[in-house]
Protein backbone atom coordinates (compact mmCIF):
# COMPACT_ATOMS: atom_id res chain seq x y z
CA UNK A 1 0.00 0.00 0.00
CA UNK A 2 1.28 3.25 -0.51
CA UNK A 3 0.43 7.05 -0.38
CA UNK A 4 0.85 9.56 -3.01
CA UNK A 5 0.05 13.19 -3.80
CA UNK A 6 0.63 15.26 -7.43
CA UNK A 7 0.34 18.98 -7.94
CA UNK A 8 -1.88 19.30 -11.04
CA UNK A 9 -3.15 22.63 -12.90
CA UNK A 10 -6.74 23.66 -11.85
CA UNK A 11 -8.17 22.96 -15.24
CA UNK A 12 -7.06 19.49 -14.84
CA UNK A 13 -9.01 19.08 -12.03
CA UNK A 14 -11.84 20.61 -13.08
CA UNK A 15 -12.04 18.59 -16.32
CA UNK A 16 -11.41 14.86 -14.65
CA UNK A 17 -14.43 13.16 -15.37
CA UNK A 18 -15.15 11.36 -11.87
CA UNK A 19 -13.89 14.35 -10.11
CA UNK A 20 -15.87 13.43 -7.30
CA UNK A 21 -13.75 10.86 -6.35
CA UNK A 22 -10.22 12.76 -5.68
CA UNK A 23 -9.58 15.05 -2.80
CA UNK A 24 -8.12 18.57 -3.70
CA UNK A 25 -6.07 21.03 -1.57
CA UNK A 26 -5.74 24.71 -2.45
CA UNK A 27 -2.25 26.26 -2.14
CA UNK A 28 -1.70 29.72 -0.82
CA UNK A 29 1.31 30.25 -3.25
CA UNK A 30 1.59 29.69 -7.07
CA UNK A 31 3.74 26.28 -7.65
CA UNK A 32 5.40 27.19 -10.98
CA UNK A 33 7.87 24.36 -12.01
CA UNK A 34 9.79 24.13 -15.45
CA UNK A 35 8.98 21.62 -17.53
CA UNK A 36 11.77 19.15 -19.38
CA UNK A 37 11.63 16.87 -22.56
CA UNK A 38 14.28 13.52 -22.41
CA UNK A 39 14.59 10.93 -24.23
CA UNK A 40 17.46 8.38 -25.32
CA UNK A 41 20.11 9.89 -27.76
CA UNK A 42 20.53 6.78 -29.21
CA UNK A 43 16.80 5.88 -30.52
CA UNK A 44 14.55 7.50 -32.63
CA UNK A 45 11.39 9.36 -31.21
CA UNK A 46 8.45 7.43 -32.64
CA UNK A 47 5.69 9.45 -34.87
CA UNK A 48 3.46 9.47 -31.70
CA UNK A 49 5.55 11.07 -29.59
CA UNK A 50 6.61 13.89 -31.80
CA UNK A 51 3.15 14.75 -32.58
CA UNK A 52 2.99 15.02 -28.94
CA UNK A 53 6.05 16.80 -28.11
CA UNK A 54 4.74 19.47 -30.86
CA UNK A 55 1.51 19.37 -28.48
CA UNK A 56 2.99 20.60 -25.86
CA UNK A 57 5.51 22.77 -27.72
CA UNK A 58 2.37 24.24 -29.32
CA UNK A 59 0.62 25.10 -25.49
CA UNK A 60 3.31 26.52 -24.43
């Protein structure tokens, strides 16, 4: 058994569909974290992850 917590974007929250079911927590501060891309050097990025990786390019 084991206990975990994640710090997710309002929206996200707000747009789970069985939001009912999770527990939220407002924060007094704004969390603002930077946001990093890795993969292996040494194989290619399949066709589904670069269409995602422009995704996210793309929202930010």
């Amino acid at each position: 058994m084991g206990l975990g917590f994640t710090v997710l974007p309002h929206f996200a929250v707000d747009d789970f569909l069985k939001s009912n079911l999770i527990k939220t927590h407002p924060l007094p501060t704004l969390i603002k974290e930077t946001i990093y891309l890795c993969h292996h050097i040494n194989r290619p990025l399949l066709n589904r992850m670069k269409r995602m990786v422009m995704h996210v390019k793309d929202w930010m």
